[in-house]
N, C-alpha and C. Protein backbone atom coordinates (compact mmCIF):
# COMPACT_ATOMS: atom_id res chain seq x y z
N UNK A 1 0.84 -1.19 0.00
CA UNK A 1 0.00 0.00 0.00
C UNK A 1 0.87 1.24 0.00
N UNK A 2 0.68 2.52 -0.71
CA UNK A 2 1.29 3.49 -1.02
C UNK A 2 0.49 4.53 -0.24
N UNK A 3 0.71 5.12 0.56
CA UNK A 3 -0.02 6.30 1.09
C UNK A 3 0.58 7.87 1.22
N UNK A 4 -0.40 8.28 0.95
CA UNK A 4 -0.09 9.87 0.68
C UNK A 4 -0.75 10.88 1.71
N UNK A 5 0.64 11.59 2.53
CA UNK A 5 -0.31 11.97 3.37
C UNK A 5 -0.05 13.83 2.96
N UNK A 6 -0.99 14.31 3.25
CA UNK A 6 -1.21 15.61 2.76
C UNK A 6 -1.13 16.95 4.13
N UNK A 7 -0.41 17.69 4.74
CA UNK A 7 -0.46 18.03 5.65
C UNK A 7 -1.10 19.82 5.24
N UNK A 8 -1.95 20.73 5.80
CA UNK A 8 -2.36 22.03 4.81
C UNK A 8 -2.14 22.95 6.47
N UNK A 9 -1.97 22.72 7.45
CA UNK A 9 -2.41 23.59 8.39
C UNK A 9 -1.32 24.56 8.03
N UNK A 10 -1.15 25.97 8.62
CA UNK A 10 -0.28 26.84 8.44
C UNK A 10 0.66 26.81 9.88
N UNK A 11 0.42 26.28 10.65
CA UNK A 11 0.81 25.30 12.13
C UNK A 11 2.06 24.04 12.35
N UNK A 12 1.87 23.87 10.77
CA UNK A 12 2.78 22.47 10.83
C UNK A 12 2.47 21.55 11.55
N UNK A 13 4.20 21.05 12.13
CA UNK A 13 4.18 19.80 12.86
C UNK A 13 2.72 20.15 14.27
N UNK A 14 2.61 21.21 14.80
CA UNK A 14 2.50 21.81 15.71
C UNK A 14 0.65 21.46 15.97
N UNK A 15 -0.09 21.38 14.72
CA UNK A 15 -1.76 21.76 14.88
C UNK A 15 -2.25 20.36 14.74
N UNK A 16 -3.44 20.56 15.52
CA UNK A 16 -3.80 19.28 15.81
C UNK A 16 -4.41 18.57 14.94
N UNK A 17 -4.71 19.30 13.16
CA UNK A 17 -5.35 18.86 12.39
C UNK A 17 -3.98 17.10 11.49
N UNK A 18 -2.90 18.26 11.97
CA UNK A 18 -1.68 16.96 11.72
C UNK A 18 -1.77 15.75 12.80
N UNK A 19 -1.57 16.35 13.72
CA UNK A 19 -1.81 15.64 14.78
C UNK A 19 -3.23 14.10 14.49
N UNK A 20 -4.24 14.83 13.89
CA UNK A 20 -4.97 13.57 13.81
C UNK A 20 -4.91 12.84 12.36
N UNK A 21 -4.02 13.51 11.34
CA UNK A 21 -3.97 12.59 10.11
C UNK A 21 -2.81 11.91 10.76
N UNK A 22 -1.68 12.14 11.56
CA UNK A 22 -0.51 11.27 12.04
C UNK A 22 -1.59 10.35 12.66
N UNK A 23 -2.37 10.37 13.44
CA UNK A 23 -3.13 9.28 13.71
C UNK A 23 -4.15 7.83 12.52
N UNK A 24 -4.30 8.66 11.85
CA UNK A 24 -4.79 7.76 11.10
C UNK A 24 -4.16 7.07 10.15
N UNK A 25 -2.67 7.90 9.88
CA UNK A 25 -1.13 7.01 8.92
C UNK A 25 -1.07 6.19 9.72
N UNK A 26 -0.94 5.87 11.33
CA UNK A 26 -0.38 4.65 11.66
C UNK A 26 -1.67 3.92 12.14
N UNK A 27 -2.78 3.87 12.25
CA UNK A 27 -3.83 2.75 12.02
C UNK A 27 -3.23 2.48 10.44
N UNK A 28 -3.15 3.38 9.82
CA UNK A 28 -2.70 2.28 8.44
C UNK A 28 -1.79 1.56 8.05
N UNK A 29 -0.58 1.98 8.89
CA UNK A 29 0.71 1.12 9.01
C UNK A 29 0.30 -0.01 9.87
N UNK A 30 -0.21 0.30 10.55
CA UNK A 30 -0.51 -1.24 11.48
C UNK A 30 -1.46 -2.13 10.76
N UNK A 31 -1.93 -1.73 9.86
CA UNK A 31 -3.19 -2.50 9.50
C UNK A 31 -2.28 -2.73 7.61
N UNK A 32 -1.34 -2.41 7.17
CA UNK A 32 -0.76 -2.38 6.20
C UNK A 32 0.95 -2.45 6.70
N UNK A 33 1.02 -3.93 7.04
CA UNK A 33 2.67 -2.97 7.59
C UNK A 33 4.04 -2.88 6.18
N UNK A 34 3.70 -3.20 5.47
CA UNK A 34 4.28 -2.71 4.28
C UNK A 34 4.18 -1.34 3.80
N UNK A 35 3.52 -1.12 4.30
CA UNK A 35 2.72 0.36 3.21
C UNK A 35 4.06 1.56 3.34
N UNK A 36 4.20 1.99 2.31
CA UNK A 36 5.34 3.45 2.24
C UNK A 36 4.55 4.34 2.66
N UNK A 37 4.97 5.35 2.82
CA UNK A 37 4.23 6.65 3.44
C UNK A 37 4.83 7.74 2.48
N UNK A 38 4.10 8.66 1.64
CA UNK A 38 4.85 10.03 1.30
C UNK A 38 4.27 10.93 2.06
N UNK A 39 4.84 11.99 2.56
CA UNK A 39 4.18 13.22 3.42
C UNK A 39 4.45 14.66 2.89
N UNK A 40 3.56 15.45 2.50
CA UNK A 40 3.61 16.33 1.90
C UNK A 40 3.36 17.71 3.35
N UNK A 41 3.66 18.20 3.19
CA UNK A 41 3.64 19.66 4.83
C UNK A 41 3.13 21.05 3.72
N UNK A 42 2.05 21.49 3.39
CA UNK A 42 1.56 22.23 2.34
C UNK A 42 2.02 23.83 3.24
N UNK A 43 2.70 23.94 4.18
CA UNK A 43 3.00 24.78 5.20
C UNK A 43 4.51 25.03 4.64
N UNK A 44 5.05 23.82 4.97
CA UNK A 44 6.51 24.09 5.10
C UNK A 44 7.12 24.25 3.50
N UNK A 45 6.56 23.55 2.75
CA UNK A 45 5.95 23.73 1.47
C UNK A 45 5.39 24.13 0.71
N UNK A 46 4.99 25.34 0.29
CA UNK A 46 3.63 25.75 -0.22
C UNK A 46 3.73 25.44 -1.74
N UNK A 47 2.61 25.19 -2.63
CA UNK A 47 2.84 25.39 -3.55
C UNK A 47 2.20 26.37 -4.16
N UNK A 48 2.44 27.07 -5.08
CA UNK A 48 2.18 28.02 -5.71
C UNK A 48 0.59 28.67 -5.72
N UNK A 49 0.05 29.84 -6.13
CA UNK A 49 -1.64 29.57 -6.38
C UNK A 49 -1.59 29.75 -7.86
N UNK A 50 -2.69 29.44 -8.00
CA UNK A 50 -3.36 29.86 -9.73
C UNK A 50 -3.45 30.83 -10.34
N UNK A 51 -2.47 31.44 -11.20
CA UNK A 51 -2.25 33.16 -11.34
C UNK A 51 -2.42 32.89 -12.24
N UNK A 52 -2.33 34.15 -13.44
CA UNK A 52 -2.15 34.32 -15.07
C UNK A 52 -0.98 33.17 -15.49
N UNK A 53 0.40 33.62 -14.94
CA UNK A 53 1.23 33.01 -15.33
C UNK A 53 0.97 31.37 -15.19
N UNK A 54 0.74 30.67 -13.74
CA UNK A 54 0.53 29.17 -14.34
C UNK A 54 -0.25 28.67 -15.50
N UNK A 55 -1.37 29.29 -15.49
CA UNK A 55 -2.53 29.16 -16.05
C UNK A 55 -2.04 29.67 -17.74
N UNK A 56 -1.30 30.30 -18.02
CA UNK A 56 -0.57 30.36 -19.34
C UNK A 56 0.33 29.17 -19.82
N UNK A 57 0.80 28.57 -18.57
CA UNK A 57 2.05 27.65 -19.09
C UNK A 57 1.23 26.58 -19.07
N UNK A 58 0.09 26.42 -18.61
CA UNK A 58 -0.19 24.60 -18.53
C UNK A 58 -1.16 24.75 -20.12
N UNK A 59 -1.48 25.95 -20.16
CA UNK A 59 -2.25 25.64 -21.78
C UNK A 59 -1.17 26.26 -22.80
N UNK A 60 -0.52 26.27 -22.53
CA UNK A 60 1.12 26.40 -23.33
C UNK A 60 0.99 24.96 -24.19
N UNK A 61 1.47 24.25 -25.20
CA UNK A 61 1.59 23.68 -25.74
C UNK A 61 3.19 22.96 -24.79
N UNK A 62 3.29 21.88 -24.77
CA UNK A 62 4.14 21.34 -24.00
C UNK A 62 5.59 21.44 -24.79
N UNK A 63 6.07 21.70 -26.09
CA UNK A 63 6.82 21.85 -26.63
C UNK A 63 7.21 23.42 -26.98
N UNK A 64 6.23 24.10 -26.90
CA UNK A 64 6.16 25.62 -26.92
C UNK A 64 6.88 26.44 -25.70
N UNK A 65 6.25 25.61 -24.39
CA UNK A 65 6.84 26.04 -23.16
C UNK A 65 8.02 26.75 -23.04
N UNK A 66 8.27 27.58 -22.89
CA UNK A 66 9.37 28.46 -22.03
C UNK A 66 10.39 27.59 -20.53
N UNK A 67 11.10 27.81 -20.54
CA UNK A 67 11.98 26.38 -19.47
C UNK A 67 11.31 27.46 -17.82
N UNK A 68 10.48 28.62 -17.99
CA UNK A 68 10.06 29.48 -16.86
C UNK A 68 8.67 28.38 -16.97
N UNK A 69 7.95 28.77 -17.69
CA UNK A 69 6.66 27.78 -18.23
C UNK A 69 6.65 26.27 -17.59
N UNK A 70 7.80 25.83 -18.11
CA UNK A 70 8.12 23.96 -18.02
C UNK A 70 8.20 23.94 -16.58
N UNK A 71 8.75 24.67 -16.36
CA UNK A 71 9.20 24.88 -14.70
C UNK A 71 7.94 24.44 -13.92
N UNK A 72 7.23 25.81 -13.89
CA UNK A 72 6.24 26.17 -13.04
C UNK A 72 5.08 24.41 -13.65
N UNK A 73 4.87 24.51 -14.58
CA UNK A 73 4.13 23.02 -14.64
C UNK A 73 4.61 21.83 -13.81
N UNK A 74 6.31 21.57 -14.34
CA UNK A 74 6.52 20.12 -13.57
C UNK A 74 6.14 20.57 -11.69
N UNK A 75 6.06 21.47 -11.44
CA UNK A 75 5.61 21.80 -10.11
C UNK A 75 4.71 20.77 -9.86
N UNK A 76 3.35 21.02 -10.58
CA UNK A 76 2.33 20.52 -10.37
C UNK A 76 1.94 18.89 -10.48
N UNK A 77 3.25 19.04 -11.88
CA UNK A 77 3.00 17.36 -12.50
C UNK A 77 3.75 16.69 -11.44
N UNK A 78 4.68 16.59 -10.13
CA UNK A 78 4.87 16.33 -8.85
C UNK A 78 3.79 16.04 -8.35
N UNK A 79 2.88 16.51 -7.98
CA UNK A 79 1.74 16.41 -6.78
C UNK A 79 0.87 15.41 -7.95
N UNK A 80 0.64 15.52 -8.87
CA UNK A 80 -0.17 14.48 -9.96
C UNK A 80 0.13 13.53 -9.93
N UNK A 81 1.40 13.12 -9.86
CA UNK A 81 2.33 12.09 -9.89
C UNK A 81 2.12 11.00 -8.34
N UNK A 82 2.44 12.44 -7.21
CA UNK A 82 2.18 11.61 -5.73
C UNK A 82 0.58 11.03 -6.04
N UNK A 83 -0.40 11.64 -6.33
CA UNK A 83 -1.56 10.87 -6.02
C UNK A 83 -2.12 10.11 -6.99
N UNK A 84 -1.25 10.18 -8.21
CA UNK A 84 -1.77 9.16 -8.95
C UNK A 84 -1.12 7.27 -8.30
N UNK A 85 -0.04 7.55 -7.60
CA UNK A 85 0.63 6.53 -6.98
C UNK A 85 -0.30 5.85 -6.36
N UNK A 86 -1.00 6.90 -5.41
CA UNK A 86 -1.35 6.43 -3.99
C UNK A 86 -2.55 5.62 -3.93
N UNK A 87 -2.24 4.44 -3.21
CA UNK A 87 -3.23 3.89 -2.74
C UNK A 87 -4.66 4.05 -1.70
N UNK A 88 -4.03 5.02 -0.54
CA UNK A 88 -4.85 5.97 0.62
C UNK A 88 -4.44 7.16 0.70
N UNK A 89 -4.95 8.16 0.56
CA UNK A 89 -4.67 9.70 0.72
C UNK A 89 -5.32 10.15 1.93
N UNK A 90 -4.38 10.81 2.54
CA UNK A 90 -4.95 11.62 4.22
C UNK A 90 -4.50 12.94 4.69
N UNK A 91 -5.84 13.87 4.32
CA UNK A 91 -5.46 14.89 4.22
C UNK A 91 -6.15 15.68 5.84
N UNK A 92 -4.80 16.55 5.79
CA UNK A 92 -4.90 17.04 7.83
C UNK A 92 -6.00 18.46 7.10
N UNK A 93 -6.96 18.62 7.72
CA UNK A 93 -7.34 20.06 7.01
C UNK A 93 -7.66 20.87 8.59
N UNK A 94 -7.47 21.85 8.88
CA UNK A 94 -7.97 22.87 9.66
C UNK A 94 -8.89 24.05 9.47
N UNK A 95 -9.82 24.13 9.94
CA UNK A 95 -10.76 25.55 9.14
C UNK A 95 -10.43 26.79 9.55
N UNK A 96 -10.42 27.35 8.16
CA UNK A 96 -9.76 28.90 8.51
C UNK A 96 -11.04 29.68 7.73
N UNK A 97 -11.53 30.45 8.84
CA UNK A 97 -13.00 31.71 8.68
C UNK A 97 -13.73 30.94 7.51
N UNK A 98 -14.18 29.16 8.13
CA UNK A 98 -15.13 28.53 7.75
C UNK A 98 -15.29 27.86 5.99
N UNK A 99 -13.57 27.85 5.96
CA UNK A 99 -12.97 27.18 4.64
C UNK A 99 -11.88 26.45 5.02
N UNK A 100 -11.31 25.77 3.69
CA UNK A 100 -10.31 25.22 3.85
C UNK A 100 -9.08 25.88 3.82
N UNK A 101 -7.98 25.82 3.92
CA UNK A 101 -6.94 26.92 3.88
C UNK A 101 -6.22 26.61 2.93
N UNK A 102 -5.96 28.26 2.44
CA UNK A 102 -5.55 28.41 1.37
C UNK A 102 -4.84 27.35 0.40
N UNK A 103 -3.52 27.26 1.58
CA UNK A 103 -2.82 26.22 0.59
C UNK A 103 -3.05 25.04 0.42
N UNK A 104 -3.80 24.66 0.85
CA UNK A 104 -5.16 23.17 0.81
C UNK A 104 -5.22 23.69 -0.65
N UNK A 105 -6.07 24.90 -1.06
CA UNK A 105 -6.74 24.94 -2.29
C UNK A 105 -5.95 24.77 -3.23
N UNK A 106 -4.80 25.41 -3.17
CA UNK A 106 -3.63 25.61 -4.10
C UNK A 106 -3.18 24.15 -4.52
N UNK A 107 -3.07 23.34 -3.59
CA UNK A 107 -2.72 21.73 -3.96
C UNK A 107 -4.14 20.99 -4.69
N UNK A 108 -5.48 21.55 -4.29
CA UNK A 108 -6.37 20.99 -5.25
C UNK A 108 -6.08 21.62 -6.55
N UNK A 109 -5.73 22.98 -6.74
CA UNK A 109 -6.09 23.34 -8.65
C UNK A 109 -4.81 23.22 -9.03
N UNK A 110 -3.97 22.28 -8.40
CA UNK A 110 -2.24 21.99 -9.36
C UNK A 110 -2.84 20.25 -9.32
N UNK A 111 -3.60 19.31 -8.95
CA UNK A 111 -3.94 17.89 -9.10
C UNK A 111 -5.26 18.19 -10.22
N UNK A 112 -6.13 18.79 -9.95
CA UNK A 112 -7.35 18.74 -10.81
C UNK A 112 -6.84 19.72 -12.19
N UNK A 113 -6.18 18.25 -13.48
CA UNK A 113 -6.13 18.92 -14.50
C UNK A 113 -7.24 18.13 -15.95
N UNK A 114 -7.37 18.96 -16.48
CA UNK A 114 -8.58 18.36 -17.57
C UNK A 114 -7.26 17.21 -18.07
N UNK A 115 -8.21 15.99 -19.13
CA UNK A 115 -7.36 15.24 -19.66
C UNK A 115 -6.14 14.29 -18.66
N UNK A 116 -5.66 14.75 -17.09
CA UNK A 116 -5.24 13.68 -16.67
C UNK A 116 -5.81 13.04 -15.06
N UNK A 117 -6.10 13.92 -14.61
CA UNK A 117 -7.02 13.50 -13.30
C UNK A 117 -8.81 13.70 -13.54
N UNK A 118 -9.11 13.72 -14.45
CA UNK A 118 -10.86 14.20 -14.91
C UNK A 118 -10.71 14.47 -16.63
N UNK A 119 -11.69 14.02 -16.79
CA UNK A 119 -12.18 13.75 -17.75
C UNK A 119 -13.36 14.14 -18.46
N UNK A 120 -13.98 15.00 -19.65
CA UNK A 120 -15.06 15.28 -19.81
C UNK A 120 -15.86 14.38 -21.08
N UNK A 121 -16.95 13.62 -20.65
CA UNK A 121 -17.21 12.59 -21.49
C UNK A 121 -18.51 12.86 -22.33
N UNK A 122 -19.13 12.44 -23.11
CA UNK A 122 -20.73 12.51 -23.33
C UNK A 122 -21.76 11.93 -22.19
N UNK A 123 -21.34 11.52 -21.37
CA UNK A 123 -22.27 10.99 -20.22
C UNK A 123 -21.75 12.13 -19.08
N UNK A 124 -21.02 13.51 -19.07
CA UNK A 124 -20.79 14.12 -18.27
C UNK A 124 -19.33 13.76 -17.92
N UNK A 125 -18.85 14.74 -16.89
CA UNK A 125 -17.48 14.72 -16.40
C UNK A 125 -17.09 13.32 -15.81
N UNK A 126 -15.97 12.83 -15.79
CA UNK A 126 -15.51 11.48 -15.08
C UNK A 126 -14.28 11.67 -14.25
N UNK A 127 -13.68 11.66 -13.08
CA UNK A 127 -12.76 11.49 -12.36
C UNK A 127 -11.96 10.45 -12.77
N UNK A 128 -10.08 10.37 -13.19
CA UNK A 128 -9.73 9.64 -12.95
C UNK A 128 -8.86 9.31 -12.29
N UNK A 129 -9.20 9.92 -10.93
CA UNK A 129 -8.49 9.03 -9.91
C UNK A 129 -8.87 8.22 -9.01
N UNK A 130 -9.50 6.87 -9.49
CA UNK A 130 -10.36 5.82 -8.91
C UNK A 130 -9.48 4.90 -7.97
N UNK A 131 -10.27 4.34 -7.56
CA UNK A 131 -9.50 3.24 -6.63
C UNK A 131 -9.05 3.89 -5.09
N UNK A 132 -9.17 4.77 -4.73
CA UNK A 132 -8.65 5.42 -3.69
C UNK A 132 -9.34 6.03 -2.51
N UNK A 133 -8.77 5.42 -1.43
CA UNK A 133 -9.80 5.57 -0.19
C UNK A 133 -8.94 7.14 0.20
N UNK A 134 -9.69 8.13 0.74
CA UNK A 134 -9.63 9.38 1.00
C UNK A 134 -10.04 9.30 2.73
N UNK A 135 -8.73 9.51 3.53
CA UNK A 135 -9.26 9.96 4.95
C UNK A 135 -8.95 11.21 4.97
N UNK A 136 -10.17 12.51 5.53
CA UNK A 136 -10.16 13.82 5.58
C UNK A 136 -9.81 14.17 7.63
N UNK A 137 -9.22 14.34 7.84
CA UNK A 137 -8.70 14.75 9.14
C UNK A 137 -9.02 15.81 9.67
N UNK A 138 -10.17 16.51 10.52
CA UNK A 138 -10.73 17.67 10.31
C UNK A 138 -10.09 18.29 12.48
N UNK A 139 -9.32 19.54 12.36
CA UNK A 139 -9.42 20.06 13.53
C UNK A 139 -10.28 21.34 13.41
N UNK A 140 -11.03 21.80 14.28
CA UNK A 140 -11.77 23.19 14.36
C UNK A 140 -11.47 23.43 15.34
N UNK A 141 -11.41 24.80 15.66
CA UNK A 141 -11.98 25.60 16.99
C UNK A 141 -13.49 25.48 17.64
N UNK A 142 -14.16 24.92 17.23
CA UNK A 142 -15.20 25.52 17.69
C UNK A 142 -15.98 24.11 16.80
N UNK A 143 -17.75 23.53 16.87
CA UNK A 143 -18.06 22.79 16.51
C UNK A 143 -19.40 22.75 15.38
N UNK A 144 -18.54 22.81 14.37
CA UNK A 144 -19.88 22.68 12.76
C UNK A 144 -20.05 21.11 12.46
N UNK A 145 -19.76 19.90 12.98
CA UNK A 145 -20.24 19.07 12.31
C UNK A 145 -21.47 19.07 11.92
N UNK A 146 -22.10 18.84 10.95
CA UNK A 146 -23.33 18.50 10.28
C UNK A 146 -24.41 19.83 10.46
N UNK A 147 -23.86 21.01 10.55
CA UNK A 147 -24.35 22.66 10.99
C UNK A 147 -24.45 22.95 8.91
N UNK A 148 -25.16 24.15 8.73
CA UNK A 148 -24.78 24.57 7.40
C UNK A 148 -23.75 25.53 7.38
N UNK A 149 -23.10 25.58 8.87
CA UNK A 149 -21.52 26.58 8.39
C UNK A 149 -20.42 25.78 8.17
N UNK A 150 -21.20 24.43 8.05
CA UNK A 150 -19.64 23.34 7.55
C UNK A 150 -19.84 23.11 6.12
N UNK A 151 -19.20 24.12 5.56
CA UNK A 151 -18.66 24.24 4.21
C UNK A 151 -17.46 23.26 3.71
N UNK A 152 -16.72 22.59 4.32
CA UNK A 152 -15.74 21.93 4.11
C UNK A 152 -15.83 20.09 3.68
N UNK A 153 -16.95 20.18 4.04
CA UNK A 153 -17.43 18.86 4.16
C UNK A 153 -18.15 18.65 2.64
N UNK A 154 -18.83 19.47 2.26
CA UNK A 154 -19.59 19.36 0.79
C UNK A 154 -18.81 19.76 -0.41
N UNK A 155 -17.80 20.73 0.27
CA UNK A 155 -16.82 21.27 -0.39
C UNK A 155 -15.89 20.06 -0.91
N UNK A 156 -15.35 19.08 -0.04
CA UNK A 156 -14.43 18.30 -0.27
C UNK A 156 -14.71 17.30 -0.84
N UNK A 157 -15.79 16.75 -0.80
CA UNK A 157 -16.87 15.79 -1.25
C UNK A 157 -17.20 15.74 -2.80
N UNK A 158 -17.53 17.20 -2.87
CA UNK A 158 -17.63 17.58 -4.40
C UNK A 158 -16.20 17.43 -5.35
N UNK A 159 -15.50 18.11 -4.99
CA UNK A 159 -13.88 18.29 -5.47
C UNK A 159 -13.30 16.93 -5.58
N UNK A 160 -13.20 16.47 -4.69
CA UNK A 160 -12.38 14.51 -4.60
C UNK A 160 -13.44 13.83 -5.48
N UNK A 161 -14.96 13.92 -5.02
CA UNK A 161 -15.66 12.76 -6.26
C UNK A 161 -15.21 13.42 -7.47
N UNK A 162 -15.14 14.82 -8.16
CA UNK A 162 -15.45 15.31 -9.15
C UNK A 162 -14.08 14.72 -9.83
N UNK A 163 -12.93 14.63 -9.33
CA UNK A 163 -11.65 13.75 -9.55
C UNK A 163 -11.80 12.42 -9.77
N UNK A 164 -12.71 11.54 -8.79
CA UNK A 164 -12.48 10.25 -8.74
C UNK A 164 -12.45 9.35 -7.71
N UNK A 165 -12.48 10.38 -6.66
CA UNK A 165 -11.98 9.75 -5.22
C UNK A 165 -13.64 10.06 -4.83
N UNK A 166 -14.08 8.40 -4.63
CA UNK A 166 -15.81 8.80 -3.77
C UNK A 166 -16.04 8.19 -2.43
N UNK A 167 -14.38 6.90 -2.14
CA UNK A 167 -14.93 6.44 -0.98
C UNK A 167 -14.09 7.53 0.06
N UNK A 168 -15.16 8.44 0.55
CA UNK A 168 -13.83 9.93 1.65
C UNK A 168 -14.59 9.13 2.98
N UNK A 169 -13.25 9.55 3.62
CA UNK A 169 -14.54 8.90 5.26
C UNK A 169 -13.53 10.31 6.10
N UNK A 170 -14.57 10.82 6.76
CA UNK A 170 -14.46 11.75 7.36
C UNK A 170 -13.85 12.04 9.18
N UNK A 171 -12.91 12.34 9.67
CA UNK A 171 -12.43 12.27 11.27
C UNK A 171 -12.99 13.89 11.47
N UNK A 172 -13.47 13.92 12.95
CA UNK A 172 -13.65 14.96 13.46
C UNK A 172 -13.10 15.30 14.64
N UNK A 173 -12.05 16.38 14.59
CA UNK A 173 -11.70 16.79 16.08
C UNK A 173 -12.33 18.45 16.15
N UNK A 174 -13.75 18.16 16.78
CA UNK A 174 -13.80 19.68 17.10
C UNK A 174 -13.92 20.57 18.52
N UNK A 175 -13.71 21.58 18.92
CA UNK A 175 -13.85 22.21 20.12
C UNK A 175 -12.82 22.38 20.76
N UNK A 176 -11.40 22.68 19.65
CA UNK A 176 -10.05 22.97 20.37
C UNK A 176 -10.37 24.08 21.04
N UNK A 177 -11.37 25.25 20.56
CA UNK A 177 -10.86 26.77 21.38
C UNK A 177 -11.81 26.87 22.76
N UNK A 178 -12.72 25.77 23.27
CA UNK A 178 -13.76 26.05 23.53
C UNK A 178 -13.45 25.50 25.05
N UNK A 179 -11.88 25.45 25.31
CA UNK A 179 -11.74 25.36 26.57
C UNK A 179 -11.02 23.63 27.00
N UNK A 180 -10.46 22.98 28.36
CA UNK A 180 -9.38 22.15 27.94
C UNK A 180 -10.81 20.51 27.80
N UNK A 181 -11.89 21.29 28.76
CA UNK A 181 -12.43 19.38 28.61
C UNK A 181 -12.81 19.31 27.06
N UNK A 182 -13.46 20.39 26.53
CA UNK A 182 -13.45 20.12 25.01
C UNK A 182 -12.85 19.94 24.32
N UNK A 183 -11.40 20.15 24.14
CA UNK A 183 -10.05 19.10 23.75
C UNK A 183 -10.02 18.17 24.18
N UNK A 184 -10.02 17.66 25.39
CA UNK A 184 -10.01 16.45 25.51
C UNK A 184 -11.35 15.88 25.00
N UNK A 185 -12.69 16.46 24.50
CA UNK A 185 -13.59 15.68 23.89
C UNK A 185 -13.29 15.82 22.74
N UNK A 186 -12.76 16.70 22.10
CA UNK A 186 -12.24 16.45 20.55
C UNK A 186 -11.52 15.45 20.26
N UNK A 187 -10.43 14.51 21.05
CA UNK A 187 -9.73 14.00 20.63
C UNK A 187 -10.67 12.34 20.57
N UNK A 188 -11.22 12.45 22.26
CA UNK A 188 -12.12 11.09 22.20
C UNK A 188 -13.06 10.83 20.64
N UNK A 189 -13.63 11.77 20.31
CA UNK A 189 -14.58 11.97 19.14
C UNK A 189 -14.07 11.39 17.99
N UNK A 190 -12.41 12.09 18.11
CA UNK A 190 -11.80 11.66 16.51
C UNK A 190 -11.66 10.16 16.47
N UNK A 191 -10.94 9.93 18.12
CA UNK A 191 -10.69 8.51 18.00
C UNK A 191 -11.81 7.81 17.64
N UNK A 192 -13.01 8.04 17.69
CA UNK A 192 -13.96 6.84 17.81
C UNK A 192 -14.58 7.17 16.22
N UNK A 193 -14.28 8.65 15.64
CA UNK A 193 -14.31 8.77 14.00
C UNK A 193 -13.36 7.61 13.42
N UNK A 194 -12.19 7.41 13.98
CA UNK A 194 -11.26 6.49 13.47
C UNK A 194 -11.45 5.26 12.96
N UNK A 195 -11.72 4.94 14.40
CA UNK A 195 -12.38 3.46 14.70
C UNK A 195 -13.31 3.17 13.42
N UNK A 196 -14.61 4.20 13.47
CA UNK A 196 -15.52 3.77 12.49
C UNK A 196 -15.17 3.70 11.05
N UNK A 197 -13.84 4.59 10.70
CA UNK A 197 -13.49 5.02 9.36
C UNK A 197 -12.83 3.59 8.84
N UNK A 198 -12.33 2.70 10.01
CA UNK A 198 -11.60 1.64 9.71
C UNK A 198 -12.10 -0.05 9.68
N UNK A 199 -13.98 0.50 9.99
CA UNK A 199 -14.53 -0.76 10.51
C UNK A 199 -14.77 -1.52 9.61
């Protein structure tokens, strides 16, 4: 098993949204003890956003490209590459003013390219990145599960199926800001999200 783990908080090693995808890489090592791990830190790392300039070089003709052009693409064709590998993808997300953060987004519009991760067919659009179980690792301050200010949840749902990825199973740690027993109920919560994500 090949797993890809995706880290977006602006917190790093440090936020607890890592904190609970590190939890769910090693239920998968234990339950896969072969499995490689790649880890991506979208923090310590950022990749680029979607400006004029990318958005010129990827509809650049691939031989036309400019080595500034070629550049800024193989950026992307990296992260295409990690998840076309992967067998489980686990992405740490934290909500920032009731979205995903930024550089979360920035790693979705460098993977979602027409012609190699999606597809547009006569029966409608097709994802092709099938086969792939999606764990979403969620820390909040404060608690939106299943509220209509949890934007992140329909948000991510849409974006990963619209790729290919439909089996997502969802962890929840919420109520970091809301004082220490509600951390400690955030964490019980995730664990037992775990549990179920793995049953």
């Amino acid at each position: 098993m090949k797993v890809l783990q995706v880290n977006s908080s602006a917190r790093g090693e440090g936020s607890n949204s890592t904190r609970v995808a590190n939890k769910i890489v090693e239920r998968l090592r234990a339950a896969n003890p072969g499995a490689s791990v790649v880890a991506r830190d979208l923090a310590r790392n950022p990749h680029p956003a979607l400006d004029e300039a990318a958005l010129g070089a990827l509809f650049t003709p691939a031989e036309q490209r400019t080595a500034e052009q070629a550049a800024r693409v193989a950026l992307d064709d990296a992260l295409i590459a990690e998840i076309q590998a992967a067998d489980a993808v686990v992405l740490g997300v934290p909500m920032y003013n009731f979205g995903i953060p930024a550089q979360l987004k920035n790693w979705l519009d460098a993977i979602a390219r027409a012609k190699v991760t999606f597809q547009y067919t006569a029966n409608g659009p097709e994802g092709l990145l099938k086969n792939k179980t999606v764990y979403v690792a969620f820390a909040r301050g404060g608690r939106y599960r299943d509220t209509p200010a949890d934007t992140q949840v329909p948000y991510l749902k849409t974006i990963l199926g619209f790729l290919g990825m439909t089996d997502v199973r969802f962890v929840f740690a919420e109520g970091f800001a809301m004082g220490a027993d509600a951390e400690q109920q955030a964490i019980v919560e995730a664990q037992r999200d775990i549990e179920a994500a793995f049953a």
